[in-house]
Protein backbone atom coordinates (compact mmCIF):
# COMPACT_ATOMS: atom_id res chain seq x y z
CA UNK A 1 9.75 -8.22 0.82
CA UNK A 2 13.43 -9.34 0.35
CA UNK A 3 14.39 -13.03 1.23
CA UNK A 4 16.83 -12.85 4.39
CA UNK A 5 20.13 -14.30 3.80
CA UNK A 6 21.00 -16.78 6.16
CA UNK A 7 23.81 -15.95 8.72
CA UNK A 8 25.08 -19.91 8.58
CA UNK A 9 24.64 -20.47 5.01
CA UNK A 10 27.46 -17.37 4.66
CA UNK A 11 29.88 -18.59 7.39
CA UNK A 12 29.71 -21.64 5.48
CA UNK A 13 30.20 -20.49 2.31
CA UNK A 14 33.37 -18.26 3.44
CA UNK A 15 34.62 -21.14 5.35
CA UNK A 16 34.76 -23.13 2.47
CA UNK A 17 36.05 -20.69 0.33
CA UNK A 18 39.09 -20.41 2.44
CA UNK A 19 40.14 -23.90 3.04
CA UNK A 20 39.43 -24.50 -1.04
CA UNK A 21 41.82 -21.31 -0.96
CA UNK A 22 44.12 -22.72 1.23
CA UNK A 23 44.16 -26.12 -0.63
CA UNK A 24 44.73 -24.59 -4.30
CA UNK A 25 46.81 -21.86 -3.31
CA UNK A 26 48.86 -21.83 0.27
CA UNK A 27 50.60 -25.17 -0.34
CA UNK A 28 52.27 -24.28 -3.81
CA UNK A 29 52.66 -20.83 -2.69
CA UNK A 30 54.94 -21.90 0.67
CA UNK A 31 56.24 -24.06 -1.18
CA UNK A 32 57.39 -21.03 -3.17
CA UNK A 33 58.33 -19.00 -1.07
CA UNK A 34 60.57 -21.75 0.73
CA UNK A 35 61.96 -21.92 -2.25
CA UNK A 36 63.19 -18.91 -3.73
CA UNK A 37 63.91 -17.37 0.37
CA UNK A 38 66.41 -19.55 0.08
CA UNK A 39 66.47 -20.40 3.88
CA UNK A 40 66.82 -24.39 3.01
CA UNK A 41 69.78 -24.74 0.45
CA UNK A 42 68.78 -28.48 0.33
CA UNK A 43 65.21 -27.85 -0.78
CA UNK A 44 64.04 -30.21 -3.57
CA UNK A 45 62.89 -27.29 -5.76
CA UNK A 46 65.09 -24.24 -6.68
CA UNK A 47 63.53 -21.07 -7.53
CA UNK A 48 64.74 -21.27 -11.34
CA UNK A 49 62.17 -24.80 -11.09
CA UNK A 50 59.51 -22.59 -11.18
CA UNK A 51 60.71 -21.18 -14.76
CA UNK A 52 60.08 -24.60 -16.28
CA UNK A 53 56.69 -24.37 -16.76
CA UNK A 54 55.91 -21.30 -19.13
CA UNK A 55 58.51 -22.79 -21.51
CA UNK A 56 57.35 -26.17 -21.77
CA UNK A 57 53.90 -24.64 -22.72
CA UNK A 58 55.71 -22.18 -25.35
CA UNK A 59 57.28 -25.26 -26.80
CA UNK A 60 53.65 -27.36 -27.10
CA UNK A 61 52.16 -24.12 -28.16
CA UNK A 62 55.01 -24.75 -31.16
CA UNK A 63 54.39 -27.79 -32.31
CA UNK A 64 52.70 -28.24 -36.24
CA UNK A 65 52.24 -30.67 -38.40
CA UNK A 66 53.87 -30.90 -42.07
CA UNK A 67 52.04 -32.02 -45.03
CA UNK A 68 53.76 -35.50 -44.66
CA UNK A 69 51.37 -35.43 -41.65
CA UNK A 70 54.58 -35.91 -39.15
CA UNK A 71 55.02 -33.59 -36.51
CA UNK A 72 57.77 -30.91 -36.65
CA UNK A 73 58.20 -27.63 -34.32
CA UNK A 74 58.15 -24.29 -35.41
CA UNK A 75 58.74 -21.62 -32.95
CA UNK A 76 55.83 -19.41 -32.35
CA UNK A 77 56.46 -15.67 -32.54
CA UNK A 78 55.91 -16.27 -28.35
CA UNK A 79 58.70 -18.59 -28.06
CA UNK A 80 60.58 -16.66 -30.56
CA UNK A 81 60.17 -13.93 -28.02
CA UNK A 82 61.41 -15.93 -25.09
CA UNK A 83 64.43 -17.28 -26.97
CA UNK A 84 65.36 -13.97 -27.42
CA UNK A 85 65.11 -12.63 -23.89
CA UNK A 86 66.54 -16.13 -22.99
CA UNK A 87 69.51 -16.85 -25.25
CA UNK A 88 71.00 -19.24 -23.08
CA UNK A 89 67.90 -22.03 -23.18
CA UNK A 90 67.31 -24.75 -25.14
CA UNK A 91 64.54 -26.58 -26.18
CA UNK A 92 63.30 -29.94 -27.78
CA UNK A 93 60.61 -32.36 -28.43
CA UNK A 94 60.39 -36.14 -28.65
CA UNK A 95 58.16 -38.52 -30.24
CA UNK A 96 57.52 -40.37 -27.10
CA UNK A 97 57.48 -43.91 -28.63
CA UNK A 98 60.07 -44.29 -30.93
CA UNK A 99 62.16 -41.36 -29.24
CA UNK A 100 63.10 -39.64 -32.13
CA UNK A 101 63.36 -35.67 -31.60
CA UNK A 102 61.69 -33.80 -33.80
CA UNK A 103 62.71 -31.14 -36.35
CA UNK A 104 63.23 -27.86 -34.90
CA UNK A 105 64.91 -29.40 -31.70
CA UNK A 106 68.01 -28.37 -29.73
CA UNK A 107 71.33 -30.56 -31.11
CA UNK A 108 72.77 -30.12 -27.73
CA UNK A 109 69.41 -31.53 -26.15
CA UNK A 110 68.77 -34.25 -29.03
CA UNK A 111 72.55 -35.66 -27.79
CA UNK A 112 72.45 -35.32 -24.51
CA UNK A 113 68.85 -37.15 -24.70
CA UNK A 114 69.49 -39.25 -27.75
CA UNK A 115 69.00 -43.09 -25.27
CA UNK A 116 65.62 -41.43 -24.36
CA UNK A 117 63.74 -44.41 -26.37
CA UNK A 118 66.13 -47.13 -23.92
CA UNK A 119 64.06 -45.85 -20.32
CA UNK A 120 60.25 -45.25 -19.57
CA UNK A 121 59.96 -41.88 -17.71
CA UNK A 122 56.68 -39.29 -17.39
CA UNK A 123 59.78 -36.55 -15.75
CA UNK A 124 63.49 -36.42 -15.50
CA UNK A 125 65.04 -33.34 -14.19
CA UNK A 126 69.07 -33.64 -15.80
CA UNK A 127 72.08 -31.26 -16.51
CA UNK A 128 74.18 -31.46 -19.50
CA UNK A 129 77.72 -32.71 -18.68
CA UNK A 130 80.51 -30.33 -18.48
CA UNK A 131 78.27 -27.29 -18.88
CA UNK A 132 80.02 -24.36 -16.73
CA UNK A 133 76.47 -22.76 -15.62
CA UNK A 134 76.30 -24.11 -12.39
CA UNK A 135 72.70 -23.34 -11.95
CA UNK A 136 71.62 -24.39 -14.98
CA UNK A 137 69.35 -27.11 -15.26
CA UNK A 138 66.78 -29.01 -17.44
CA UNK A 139 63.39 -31.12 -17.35
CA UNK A 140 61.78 -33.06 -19.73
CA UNK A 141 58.20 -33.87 -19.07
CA UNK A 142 56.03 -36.17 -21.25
CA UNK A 143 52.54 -33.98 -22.56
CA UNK A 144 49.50 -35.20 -24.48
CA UNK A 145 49.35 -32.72 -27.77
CA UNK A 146 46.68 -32.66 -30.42
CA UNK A 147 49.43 -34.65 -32.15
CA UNK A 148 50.23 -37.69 -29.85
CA UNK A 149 52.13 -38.22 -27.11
CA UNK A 150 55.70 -36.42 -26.86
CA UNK A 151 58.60 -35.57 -24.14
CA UNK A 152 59.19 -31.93 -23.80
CA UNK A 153 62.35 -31.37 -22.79
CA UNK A 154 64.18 -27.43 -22.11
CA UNK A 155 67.07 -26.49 -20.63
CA UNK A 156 68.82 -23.31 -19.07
CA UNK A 157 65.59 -21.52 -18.49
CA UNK A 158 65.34 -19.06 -15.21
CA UNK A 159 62.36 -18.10 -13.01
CA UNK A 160 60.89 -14.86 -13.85
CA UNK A 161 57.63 -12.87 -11.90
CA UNK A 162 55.71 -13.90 -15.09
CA UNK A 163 55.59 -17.37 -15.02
CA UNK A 164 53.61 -17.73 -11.81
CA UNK A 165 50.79 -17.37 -14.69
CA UNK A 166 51.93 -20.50 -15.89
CA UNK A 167 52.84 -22.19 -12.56
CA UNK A 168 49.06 -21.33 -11.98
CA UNK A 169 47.75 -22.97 -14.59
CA UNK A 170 48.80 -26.26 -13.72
CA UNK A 171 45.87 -26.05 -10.81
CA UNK A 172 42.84 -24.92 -13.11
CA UNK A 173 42.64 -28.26 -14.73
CA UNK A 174 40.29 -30.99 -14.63
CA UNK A 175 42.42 -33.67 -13.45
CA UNK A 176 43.08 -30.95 -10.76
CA UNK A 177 39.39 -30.61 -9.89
CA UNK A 178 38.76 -34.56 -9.72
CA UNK A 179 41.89 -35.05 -7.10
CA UNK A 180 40.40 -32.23 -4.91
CA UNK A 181 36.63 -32.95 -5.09
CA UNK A 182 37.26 -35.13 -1.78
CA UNK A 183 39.32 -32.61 -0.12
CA UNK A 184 36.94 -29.69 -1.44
CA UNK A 185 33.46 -31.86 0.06
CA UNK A 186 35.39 -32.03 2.94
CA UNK A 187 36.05 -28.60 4.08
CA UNK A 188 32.13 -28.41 3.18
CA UNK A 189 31.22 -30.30 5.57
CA UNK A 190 34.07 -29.31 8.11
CA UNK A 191 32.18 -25.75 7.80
CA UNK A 192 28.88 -27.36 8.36
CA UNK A 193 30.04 -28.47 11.57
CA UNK A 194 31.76 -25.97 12.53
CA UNK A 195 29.10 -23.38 11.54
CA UNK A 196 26.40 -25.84 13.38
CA UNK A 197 27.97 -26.18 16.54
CA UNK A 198 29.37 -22.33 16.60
CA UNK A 199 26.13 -21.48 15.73
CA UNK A 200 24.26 -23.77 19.02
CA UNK A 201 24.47 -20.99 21.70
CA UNK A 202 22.79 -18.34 19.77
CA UNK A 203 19.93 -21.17 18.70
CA UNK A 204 20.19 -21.68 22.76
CA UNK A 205 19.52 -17.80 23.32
CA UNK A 206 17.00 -17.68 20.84
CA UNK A 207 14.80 -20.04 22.52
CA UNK A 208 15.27 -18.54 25.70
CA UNK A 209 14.50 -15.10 24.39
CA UNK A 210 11.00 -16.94 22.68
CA UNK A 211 9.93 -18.12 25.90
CA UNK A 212 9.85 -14.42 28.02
CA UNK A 213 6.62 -12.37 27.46
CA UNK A 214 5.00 -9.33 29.61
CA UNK A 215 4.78 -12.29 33.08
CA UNK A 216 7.97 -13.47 32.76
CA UNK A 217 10.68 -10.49 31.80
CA UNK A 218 12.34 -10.63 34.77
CA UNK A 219 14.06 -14.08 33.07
CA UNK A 220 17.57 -13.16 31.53
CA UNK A 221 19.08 -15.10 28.47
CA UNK A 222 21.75 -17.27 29.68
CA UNK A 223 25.28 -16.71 28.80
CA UNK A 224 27.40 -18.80 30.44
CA UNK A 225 27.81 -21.38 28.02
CA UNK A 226 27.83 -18.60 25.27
CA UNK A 227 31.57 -17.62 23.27
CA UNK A 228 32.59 -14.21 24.60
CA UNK A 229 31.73 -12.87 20.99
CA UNK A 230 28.09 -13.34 21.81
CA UNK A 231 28.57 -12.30 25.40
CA UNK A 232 28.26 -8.76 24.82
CA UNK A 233 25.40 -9.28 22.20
CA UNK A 234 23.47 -11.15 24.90
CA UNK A 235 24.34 -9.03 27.94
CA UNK A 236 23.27 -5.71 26.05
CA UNK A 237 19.46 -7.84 25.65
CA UNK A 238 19.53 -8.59 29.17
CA UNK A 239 20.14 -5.06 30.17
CA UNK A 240 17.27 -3.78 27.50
CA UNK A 241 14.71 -6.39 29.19
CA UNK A 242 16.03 -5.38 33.23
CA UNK A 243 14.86 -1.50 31.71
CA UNK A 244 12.04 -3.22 29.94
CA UNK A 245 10.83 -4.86 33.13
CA UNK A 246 11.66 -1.97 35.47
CA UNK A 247 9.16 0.15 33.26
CA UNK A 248 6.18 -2.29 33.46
CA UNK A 249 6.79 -2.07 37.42
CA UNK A 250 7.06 1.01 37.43
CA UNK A 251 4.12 1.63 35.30
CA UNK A 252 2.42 -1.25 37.08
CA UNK A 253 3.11 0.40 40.53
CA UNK A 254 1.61 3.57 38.96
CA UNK A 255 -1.33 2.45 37.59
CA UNK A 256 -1.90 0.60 41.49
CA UNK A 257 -1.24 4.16 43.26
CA UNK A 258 -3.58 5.85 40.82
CA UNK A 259 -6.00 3.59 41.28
CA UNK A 260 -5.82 3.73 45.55
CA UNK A 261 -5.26 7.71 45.34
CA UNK A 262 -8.49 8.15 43.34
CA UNK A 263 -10.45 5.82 45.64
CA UNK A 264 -9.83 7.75 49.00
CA UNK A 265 -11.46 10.80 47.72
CA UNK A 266 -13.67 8.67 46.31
CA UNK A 267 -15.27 6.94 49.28
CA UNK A 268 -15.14 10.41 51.19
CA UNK A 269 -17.29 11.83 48.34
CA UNK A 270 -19.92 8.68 49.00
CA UNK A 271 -19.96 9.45 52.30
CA UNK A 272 -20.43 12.77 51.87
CA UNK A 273 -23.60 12.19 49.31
CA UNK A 274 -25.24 9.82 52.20
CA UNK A 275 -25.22 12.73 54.38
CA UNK A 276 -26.36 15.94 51.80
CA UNK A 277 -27.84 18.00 55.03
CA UNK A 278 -24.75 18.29 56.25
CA UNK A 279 -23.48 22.13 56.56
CA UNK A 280 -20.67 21.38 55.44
CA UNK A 281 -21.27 19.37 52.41
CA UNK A 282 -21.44 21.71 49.61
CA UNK A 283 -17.85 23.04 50.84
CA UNK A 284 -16.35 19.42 51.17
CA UNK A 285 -18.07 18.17 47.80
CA UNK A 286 -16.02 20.81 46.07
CA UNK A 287 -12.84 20.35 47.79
CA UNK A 288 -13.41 16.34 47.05
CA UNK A 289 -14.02 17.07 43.39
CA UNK A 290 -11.12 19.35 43.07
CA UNK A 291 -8.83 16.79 44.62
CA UNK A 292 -10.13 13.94 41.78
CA UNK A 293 -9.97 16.68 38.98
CA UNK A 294 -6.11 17.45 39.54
CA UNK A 295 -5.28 13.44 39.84
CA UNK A 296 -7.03 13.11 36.69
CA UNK A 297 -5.39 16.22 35.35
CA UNK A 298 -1.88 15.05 36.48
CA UNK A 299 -2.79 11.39 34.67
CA UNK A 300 -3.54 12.51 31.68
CA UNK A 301 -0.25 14.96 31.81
CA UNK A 302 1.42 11.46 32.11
CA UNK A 303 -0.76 9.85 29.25
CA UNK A 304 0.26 13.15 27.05
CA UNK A 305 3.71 13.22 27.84
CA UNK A 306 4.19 9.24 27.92
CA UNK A 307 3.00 9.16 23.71
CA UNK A 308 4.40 12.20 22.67
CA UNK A 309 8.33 11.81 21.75
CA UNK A 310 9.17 15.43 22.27
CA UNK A 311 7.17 18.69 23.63
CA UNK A 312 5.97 21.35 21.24
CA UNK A 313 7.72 24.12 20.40
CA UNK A 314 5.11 26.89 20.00
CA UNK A 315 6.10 30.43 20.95
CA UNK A 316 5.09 31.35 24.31
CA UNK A 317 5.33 34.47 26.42
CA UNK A 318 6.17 33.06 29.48
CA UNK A 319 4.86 36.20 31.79
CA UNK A 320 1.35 35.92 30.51
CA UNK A 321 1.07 32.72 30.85
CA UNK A 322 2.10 32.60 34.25
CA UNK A 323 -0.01 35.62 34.83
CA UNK A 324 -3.06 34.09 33.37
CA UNK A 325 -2.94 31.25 36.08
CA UNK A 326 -1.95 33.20 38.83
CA UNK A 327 -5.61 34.69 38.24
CA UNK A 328 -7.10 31.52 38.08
CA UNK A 329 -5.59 31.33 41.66
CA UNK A 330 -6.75 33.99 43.30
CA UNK A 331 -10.42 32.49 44.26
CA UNK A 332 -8.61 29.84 45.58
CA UNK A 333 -6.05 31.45 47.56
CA UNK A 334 -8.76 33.67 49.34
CA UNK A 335 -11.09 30.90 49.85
CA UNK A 336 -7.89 28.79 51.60
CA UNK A 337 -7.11 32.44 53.57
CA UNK A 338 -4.06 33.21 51.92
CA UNK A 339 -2.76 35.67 49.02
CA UNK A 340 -0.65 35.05 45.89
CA UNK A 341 1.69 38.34 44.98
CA UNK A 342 2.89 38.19 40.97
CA UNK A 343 6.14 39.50 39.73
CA UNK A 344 6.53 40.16 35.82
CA UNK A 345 9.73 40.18 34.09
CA UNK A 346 11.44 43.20 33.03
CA UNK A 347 10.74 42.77 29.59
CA UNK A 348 9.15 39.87 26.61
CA UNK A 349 10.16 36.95 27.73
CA UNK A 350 9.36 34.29 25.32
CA UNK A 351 10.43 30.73 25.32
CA UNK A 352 9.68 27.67 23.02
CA UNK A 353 7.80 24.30 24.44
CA UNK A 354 4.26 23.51 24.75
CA UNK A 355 1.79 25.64 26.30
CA UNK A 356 -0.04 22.94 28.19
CA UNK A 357 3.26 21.51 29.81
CA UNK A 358 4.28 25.03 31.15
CA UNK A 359 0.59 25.39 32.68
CA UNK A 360 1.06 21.81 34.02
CA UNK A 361 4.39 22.60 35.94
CA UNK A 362 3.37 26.48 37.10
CA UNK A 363 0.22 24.92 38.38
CA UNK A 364 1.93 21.98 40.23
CA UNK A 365 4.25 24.37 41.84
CA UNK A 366 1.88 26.63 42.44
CA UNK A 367 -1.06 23.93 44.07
CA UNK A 368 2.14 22.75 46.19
CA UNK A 369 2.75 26.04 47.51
CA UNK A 370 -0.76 26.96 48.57
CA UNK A 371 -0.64 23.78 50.95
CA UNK A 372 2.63 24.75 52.22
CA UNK A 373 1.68 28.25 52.70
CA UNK A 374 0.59 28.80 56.24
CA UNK A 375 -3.03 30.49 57.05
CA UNK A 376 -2.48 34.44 55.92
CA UNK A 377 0.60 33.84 53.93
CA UNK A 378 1.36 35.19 50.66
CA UNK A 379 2.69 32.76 48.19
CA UNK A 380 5.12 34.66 45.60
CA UNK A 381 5.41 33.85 41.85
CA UNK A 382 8.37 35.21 40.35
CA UNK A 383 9.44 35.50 36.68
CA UNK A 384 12.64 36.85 35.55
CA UNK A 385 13.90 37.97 31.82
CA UNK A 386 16.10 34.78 32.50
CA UNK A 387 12.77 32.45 31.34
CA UNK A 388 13.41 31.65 34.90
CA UNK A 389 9.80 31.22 37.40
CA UNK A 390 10.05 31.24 40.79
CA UNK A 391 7.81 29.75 43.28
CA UNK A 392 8.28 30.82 46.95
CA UNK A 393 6.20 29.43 49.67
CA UNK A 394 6.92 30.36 53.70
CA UNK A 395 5.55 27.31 54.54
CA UNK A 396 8.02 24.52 56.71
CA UNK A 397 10.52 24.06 53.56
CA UNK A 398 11.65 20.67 52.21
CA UNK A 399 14.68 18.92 54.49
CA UNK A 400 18.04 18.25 52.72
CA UNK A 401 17.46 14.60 53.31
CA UNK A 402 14.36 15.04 51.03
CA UNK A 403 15.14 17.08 48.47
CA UNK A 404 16.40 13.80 46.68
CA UNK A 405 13.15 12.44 46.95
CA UNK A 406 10.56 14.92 46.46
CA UNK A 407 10.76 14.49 41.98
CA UNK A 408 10.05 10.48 42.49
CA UNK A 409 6.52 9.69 41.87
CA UNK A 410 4.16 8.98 44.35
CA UNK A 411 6.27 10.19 47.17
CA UNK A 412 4.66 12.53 50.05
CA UNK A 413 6.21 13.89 53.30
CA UNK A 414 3.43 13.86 55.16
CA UNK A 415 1.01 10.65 54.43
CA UNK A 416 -2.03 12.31 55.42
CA UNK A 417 -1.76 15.40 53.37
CA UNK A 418 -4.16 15.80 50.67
CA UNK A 419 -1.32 16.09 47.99
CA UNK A 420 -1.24 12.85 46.03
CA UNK A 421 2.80 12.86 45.09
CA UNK A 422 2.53 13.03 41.33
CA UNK A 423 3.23 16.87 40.69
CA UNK A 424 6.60 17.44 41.21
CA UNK A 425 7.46 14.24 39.58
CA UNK A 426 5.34 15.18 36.63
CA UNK A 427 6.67 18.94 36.54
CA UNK A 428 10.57 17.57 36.44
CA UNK A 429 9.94 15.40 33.37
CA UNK A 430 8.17 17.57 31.37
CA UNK A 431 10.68 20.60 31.90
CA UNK A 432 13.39 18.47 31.17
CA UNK A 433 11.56 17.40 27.94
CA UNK A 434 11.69 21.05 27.26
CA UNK A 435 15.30 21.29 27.84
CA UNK A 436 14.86 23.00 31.09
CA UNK A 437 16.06 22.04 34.43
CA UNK A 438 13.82 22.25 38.16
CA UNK A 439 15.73 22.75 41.30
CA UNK A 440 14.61 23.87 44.94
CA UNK A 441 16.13 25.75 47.33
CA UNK A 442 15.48 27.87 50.78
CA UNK A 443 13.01 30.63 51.02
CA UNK A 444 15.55 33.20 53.41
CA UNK A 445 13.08 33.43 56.36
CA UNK A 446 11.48 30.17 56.45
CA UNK A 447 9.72 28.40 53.20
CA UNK A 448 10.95 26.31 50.21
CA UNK A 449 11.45 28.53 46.32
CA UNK A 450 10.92 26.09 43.62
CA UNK A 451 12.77 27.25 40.26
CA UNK A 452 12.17 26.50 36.89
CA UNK A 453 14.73 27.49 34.02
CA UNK A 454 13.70 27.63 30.33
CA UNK A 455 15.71 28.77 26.72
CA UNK A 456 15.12 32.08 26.24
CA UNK A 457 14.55 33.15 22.86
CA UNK A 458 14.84 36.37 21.33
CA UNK A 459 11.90 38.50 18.91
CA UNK A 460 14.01 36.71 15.71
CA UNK A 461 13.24 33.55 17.19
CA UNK A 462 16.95 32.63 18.26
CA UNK A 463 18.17 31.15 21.20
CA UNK A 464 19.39 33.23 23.86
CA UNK A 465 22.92 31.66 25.25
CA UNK A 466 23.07 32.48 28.76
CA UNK A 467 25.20 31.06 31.71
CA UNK A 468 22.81 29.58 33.91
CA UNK A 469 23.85 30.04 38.04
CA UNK A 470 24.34 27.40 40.19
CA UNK A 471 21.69 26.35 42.81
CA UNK A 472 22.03 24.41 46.25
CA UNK A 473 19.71 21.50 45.99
C-alpha cells in the first residue's frame, strides 16, 4: 500500500519554496529591472553595473603564480575572449597590502589607482578623469584568491544578457546561505502557520463528518466559518448525505409499509384458519395467499432490481412473452368474471432487457387492470411492432390530478382496495432501467391504457431508431 502524502506537509513545502524564491531571486531581479527600464535616472545602479561581475571573475580566473612564487596575471583564453569582444575595458589587479599592481595590469588603471595603498576600501566604484565615454565606469572590489588577498579593479565594461550567470553566482555561496538561514527558517515557519490555521476548517469538517453515522445523517457539516474554497467541497457532502438520508427514509418507510401491507392479509388469513367450515374459506384462503404471493413477488422485484446495477440484456420476443402471461391470466380473469382479449404484433418483435423485469411490469399492468375492469369486461393487451404493450382497462380511469402520483410507491386511490401500491412504482423503474419509458393515458369510452415503450431491435441484433409519439399524461 503506498504511504499518503500529506496535503499540509506540500502547502508547506511550496510555501517555502516561494518565499526562499522570492528572497534569492525577486529582490535582485527588481532591482534589475528598475535598473536597466530606466524609469529612475537617479537609481544607484546603472544597467552597465550589472556587467561588472563576469569580468572581475575573468580577471581572478587569470591570476598565476611565477616561479619567483609572486603573483602575476596572465589572461586566460576566456578573458582573452572578452577583451576582444570588449576592446574598450580595462583591467588590473592589486596586491592588497602593499598596493602594488601586478604584472599584466592596465597602465591607465595602475595610474589612475596608483594611491590605492594610502586608503582602506573592500569597493570603490570611480571614473578615470577626462575620459570622453560618458557612461563609462569602473569598480574595484577586494577578493580572497588562492594567492592572498588582492583588489580587482576593471573599467569600461558593459552589461550583456550573459552575465546574469555571473550576477547569479554571487547568491549560491556560503556566506549567502549563512545570512539567509534566519530569513529561510522563517518563511518555514510562516508556512507552518499559515498552512495550520488555513488548514483548521477542514480539521473542523472532518470531525463533524466523524461524528454522523446511519442515526444521525440528517446533521450537515458546517460551513460557515469555512473559506469559500472549501465551501463548495463541503456543500457537495452535504447534498450527498441529504440523498444519503432521503434513501434510508425512504427505504425505512418501505420496509414499515411492507411490513403493515403483509400483516393485513395476514391476520385475515388467521381468521380465516379459526373458522375452516366456513363455505367460503377455501375461496378466501386462495385469494389471501395470492394477495401475500404478489407483495412478496413485488419485494423481491425491489431486492433484484435494488443490487443489480443495470438489467440484462438477453434477447426477447416481446409477443410471446406477453402471450405466455396473458395465458397464465385467463383462469383468473374467468374466475373474477371477466375476459382478457390479446393482440400480437404484426411481425418479430424482439427487444433487449431481462426477461423477468418485462414479466414483472406486463404482470403489474395487467393485475391492475383486472381490478379496474368492471364485472364482464374485457381487459385488452396490445403489442405493436413498435416494442410498444398496451394495457387497456374500461374500468373508472386514473384522474389528471393523479396521474402524478400513481408511479410513487405505496400510493393507492382507494385505501380499501386490495392493491398494495407497489406495482406501478416497481414497473416505472425497471422499464426505465431498460431504457424504456411508461406513460398512461384515456381508454376512448371510459377506462385508463397503460403503455410501455421498449428499443426495438432488428434479426442482426441492431437497434431500431424510431421517433417515439407523444402521449398526454
Amino acid at each position: 500500500m503506498s504511504r499518503r502524502r500529506s496535503l499540509a506537509t506540500r502547502v508547506i513545502i511550496y510555501l517555502a519554496l516561494v518565499q526562499i524564491g522570492a528572497l534569492f531571486f525577486l529582490i535582485p531581479i527588481t532591482d534589475f529591472l528598475v535598473s536597466i527600464s530606466g524609469v529612475s535616472p537617479n537609481w544607484e545602479i546603472a544597467p552597465d553595473d550589472w556587467g561588472e561581475y563576469r569580468i572581475h571573475s575573468l580577471v581572478v580566473d587569470s591570476l598565476a603564480q611565477t616561479p619567483e612564487m609572486t603573483a602575476t596575471l596572465e589572461p586566460t583564453a576566456a578573458l582573452r575572449a572578452y577583451i576582444e569582444a570588449h576592446p574598450q575595458v580595462r583591467y588590473a589587479a592589486f596586491d592588497y597590502r602593499t598596493g602594488q599592481a601586478l604584472q599584466g595590469s592596465s597602465p591607465e588603471l595602475v595610474a589612475a589607482l596608483g594611491g590605492l595603498n594610502q586608503i582602506e576600501a573592500s569597493a570603490i566604484k570611480f571614473r578615470i578623469p577626462g575620459d570622453q565615454t560618458s557612461r563609462a565606469r569602473g569598480y574595484l572590489r577586494q577578493v580572497e584568491t588562492p594567492f592572498g588577498s588582492y583588489a580587482i579593479a576593471a573599467y569600461g565594461y558593459k552589461f550583456a544578457w550573459s552575465d546574469l550567470f555571473a550576477v547569479a553566482g554571487l547568491f549560491l555561496t556560503l556566506h549567502t546561505a549563512i545570512v539567509t538561514a534566519p530569513a529561510v527558517l522563517g518563511a518555514l515557519a510562516i508556512a507552518w502557520f499559515v498552512v495550520h490555521r488555513g488548514l483548521a476548517p477542514l480539521r473542523a469538517a472532518a470531525g463533524d463528518i466523524a461524528s454522523i453515522d446511519m442515526n444521525t445523517l440528517h446533521q450537515r457539516v458546517a460551513a460557515e466559518r469555512a473559506p469559500k474554497e472549501v465551501v463548495p467541497f463541503i456543500d457537495a457532502f452535504n447534498g450527498a448525505l441529504a440523498r444519503l438520508d432521503a434513501g434510508v427514509a425512504a427505504q425505512r418507510r418501505f420496509t414499515a409499509n411492507a411490513a403493515h401491507e403483509l400483516r393485513t392479509p395476514i391476520a385475515i388469513m388467521r381468521a380465516h384458519a379459526d373458522n375452516p367450515d366456513d363455505v367460503a374459506f377455501r375461496r378466501d384462503i386462495r385469494r389471501d395467499i395470492r394477495r401475500i404471493q404478489t407483495i412478496v413477488e413485488q419485494l423481491l422485484a425491489v431486492a433484484r432490481f435494488s443490487v443489480r446495477k443495470e438489467c440484462e440484456h438477453d434477447r426477447i420476443d416481446l409477443g410471446e412473452t406477453v402471450l405466455s402471461l396473458v395465458a397464465d391470466y385467463a383462469p383468473l380473469m374467468i374466475e373474477n368474471k371477466r375476459r382478457i382479449a390479446f393482440e400480437e404484433p404484426e411481425s418479430l418483435t424482439e427487444v433487449r432487457g431481462a426477461r423477468w423485469a418485462i414479466e414483472c411490469v406486463i404482470a403489474n399492468l395487467i393485475d391492475n387492470a383486472l381490478r379496474a375492469e368492471p364485472e364482464g369486461g374485457a381487459v385488452q393487451v396490445r403489442v405493436l411492432s413498435s416494442a410498444a404493450v398496451e394495457v387497456i382497462d374500461h374500468g373508472p380511469g386514473v384522474a389528471s390530478s393523479d396521474r402524478g402520483k400513481i408511479f410513487e410507491p405505496f400510493w393507492r386511490r382507494d385505501r380499501e382496495g386490495a392493491g398494495v401500491g407497489l406495482g406501478l412504482s416497481i414497473s416505472k423503474r425497471l422499464v426505465e432501467r431498460m431504457g424504456g419509458s411508461i406513460c398512461i393515458k384515456d381508454t376512448p369510452g371510459g377506462g385508463a391504457t397503460f403503455r410501455i415503450e421498449l428499443e426495438a431491435f432488428d434479426a442482426d441484433g441492431c437497434r431500431v431508431y424510431r421517433h417515439r409519439r407523444s402521449i398526454a399524461h
